[in-house]
N, C-alpha and C. Protein backbone atom coordinates (compact mmCIF):
# COMPACT_ATOMS: atom_id res chain seq x y z
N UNK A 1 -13.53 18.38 -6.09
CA UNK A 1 -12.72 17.19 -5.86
C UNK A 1 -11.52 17.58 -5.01
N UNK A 2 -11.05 16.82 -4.01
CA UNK A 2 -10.18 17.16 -3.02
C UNK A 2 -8.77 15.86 -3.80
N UNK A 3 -7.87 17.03 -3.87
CA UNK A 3 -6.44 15.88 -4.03
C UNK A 3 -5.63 16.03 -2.93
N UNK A 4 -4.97 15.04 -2.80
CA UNK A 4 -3.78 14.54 -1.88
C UNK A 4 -3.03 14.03 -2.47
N UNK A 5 -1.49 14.97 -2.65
CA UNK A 5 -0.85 14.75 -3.53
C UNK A 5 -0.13 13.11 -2.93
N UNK A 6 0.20 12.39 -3.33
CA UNK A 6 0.48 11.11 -2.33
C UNK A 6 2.15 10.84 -2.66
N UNK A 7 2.80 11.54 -3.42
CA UNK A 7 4.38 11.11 -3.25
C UNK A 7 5.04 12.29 -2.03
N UNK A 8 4.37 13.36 -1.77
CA UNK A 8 5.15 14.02 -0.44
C UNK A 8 4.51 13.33 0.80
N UNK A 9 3.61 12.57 0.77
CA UNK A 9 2.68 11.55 1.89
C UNK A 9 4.00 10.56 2.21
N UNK A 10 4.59 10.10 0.91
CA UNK A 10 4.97 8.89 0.97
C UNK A 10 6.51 8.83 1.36
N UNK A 11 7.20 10.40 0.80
CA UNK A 11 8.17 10.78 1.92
C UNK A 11 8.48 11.17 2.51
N UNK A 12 7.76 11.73 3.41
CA UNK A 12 7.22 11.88 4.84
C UNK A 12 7.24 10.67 5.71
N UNK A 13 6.84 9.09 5.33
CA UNK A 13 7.41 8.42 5.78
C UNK A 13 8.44 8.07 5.92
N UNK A 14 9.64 8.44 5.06
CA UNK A 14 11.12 7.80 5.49
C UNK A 14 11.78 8.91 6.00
N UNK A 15 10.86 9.85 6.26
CA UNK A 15 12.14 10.96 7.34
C UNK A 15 12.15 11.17 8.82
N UNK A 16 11.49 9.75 9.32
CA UNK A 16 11.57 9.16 10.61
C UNK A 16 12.43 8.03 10.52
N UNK A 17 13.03 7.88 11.24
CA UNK A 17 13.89 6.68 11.64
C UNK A 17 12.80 5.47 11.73
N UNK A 18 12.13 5.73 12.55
CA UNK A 18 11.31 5.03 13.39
C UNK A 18 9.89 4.31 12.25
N UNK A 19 9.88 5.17 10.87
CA UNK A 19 8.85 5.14 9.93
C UNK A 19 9.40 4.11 8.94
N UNK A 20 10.94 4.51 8.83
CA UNK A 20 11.83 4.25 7.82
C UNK A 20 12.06 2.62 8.19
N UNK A 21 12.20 2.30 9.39
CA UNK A 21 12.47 0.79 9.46
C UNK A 21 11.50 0.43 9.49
N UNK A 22 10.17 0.40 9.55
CA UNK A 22 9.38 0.20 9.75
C UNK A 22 8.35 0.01 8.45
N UNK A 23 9.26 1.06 7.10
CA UNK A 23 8.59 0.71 5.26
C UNK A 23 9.86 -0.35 5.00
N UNK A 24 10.74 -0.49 5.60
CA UNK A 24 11.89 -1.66 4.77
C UNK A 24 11.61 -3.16 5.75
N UNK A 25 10.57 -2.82 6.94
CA UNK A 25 11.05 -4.30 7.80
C UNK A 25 10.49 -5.55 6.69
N UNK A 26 9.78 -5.09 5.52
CA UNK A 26 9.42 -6.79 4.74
C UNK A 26 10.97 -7.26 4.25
N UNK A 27 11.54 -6.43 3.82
CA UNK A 27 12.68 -6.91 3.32
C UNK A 27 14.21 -7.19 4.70
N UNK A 28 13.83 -6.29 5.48
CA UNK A 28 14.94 -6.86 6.24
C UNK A 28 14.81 -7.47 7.27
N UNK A 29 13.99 -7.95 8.28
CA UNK A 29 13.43 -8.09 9.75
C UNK A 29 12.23 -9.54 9.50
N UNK A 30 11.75 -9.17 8.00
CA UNK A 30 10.59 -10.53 7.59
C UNK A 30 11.27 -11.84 8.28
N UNK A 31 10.66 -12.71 9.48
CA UNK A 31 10.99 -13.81 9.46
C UNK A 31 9.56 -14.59 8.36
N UNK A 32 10.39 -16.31 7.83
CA UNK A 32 9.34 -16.54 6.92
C UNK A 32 8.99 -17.88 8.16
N UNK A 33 7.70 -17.83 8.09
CA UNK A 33 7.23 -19.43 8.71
C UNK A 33 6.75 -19.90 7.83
N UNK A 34 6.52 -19.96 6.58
CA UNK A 34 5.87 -20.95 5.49
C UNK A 34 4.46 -20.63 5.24
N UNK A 35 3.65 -19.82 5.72
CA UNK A 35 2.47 -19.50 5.69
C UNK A 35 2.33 -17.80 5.27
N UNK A 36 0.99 -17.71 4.80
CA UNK A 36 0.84 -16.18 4.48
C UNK A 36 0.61 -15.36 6.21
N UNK A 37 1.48 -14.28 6.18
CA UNK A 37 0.78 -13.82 7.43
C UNK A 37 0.84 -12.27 7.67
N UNK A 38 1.43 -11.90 5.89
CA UNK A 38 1.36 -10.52 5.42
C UNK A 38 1.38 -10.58 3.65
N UNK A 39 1.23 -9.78 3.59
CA UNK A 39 1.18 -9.44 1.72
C UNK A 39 2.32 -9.94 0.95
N UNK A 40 3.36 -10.11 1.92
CA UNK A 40 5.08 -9.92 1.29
C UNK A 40 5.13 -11.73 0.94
N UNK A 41 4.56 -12.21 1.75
CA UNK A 41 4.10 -13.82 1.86
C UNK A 41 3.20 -14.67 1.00
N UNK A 42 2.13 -13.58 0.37
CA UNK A 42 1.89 -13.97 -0.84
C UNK A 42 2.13 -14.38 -2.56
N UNK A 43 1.64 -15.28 -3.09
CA UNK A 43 2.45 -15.57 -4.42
C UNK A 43 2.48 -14.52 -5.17
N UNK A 44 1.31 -13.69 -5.49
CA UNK A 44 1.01 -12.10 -6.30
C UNK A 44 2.70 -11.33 -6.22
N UNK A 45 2.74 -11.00 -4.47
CA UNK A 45 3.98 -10.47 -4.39
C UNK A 45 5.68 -10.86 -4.57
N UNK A 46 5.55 -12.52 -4.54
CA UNK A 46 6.73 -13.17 -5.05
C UNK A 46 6.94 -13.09 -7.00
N UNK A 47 5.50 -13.28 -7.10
CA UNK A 47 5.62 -13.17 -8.88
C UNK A 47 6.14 -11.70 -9.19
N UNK A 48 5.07 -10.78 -8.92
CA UNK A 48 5.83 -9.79 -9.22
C UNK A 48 7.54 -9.25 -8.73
N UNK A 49 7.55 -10.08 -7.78
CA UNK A 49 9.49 -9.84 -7.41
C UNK A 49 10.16 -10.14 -8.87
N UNK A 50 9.78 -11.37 -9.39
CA UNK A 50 10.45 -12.64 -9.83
C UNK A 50 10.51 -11.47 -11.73
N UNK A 51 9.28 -10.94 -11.38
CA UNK A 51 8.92 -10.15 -13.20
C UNK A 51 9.61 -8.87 -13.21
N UNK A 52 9.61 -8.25 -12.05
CA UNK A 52 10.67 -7.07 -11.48
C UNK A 52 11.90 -7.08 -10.91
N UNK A 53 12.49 -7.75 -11.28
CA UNK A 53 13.85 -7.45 -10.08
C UNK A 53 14.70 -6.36 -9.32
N UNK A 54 14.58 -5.41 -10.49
CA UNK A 54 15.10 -4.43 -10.09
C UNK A 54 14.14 -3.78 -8.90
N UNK A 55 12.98 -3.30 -9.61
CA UNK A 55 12.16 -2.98 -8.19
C UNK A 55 12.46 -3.59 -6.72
N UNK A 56 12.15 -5.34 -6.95
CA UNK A 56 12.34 -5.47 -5.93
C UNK A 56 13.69 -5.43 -5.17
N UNK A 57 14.34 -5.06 -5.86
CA UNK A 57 15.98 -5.29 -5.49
C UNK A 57 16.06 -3.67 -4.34
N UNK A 58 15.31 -2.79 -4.19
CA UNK A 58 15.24 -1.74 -3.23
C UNK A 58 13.88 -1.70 -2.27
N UNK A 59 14.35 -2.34 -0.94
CA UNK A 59 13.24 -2.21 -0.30
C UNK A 59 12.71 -1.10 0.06
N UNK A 60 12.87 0.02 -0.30
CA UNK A 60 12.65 1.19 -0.08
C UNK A 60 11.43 1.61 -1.20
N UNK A 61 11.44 0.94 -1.97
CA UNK A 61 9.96 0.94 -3.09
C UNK A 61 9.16 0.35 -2.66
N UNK A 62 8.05 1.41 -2.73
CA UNK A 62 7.05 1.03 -1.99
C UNK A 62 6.02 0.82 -2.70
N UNK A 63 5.04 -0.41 -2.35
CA UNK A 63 3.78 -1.17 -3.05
C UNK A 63 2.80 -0.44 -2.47
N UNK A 64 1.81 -0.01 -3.10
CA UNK A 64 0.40 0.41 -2.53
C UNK A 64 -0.52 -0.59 -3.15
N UNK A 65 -1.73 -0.29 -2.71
CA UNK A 65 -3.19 -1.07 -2.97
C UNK A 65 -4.38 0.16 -3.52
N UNK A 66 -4.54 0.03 -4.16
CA UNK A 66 -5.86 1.52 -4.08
C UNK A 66 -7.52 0.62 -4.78
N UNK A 67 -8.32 1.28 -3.87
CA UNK A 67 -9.56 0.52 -3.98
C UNK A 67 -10.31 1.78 -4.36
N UNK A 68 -11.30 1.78 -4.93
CA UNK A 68 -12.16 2.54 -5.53
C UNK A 68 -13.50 2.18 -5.49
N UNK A 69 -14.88 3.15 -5.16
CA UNK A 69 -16.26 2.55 -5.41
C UNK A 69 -17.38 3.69 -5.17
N UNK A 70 -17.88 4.12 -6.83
CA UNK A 70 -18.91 5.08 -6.30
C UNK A 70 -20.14 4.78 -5.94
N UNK A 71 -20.74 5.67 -5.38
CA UNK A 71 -22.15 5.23 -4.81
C UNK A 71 -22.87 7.20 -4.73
N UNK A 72 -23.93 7.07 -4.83
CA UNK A 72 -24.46 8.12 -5.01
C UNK A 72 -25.10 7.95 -3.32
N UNK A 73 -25.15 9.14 -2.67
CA UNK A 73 -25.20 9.02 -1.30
C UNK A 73 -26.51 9.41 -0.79
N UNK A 74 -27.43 10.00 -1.91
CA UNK A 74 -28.96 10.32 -1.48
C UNK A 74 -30.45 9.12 -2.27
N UNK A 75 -29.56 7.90 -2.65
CA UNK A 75 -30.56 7.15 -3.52
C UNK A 75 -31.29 7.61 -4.63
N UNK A 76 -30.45 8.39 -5.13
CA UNK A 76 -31.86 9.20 -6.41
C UNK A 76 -30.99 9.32 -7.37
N UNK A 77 -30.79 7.90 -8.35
CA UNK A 77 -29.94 8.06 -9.52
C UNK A 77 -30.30 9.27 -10.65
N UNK A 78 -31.87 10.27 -10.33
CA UNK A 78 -31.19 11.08 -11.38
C UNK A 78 -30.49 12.25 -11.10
N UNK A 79 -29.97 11.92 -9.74
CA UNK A 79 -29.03 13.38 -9.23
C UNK A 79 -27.40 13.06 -10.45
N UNK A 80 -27.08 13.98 -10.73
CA UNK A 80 -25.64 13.95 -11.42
C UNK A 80 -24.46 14.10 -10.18
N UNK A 81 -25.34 13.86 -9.06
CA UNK A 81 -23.73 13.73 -7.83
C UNK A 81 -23.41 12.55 -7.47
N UNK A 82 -22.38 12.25 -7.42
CA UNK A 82 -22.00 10.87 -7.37
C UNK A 82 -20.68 11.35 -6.02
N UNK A 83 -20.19 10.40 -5.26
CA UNK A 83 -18.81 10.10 -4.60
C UNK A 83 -18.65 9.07 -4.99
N UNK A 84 -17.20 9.08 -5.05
CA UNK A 84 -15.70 7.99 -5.34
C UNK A 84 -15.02 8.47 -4.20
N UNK A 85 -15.42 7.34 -2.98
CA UNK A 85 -14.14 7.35 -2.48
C UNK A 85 -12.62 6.82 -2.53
N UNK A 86 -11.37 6.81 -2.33
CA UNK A 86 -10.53 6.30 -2.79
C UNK A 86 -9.67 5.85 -1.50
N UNK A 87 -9.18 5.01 -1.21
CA UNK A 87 -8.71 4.14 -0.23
C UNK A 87 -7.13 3.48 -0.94
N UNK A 88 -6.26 4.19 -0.39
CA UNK A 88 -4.95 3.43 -0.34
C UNK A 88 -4.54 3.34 0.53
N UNK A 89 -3.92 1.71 0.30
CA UNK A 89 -3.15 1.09 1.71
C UNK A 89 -1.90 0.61 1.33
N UNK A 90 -0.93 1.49 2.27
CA UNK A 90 0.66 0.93 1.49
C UNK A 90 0.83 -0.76 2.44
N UNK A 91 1.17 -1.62 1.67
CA UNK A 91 1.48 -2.97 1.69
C UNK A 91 2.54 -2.91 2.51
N UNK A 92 3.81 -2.41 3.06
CA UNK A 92 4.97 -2.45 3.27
C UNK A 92 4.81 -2.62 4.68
N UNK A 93 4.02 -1.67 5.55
CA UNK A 93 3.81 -1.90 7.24
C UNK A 93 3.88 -3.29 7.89
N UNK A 94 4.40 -3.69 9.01
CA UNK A 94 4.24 -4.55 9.66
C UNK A 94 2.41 -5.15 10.20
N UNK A 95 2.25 -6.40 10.35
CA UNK A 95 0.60 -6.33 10.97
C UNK A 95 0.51 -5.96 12.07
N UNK A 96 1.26 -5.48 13.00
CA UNK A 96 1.21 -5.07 14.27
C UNK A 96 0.86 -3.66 14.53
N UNK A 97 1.26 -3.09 13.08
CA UNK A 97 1.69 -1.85 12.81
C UNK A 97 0.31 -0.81 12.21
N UNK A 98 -0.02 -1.82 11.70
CA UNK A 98 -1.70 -1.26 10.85
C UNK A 98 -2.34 -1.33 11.42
């Protein structure tokens, strides 16, 4: 099994200038037009503001997504090898940006 430790991943992003405005632009730069047209725009992410405050009170905390799904890669369920791949996507990026 291969790890990636993901909190030195994650600050590694704010020791660019250029990274750093770029994990806070939902909170500072977000214009709203009334429609979803990123994650930050969704109700999921307003509820959880509304149940967290403090969290959300630092845009510098950062939301991830992580998806998960094994599948055995040679069709022959009685092999005992299986992959899980694992897929995280930090929420915070601009859509221009991803």
């Amino acid at each position: 099994m291969r790890y990636f430790s993901l909190k030195p991943r994650l600050q590694k992003l704010f020791t660019s200038f250029k990274t750093a405005s770029l994990m806070m632009w939902h909170g500072e730069e977000r214009k709203n037009y009334g429609v979803i047209r990123h994650p930050v725009d969704s109700l999921g992410w307003k509820d959880f503001d509304k149940k967290h405050p403090h969290f959300a009170s630092d845009f510098r905390n950062v939301r991830i997504g992580l998806a998960s799904d094994g599948f055995n890669p040679y069709r022959n369920m009685n092999l005992s090898h299986s992959t899980w791949p694992v897929v995280i996507m930090i929420y915070h990026l601009p859509h221009d940006c991803v």
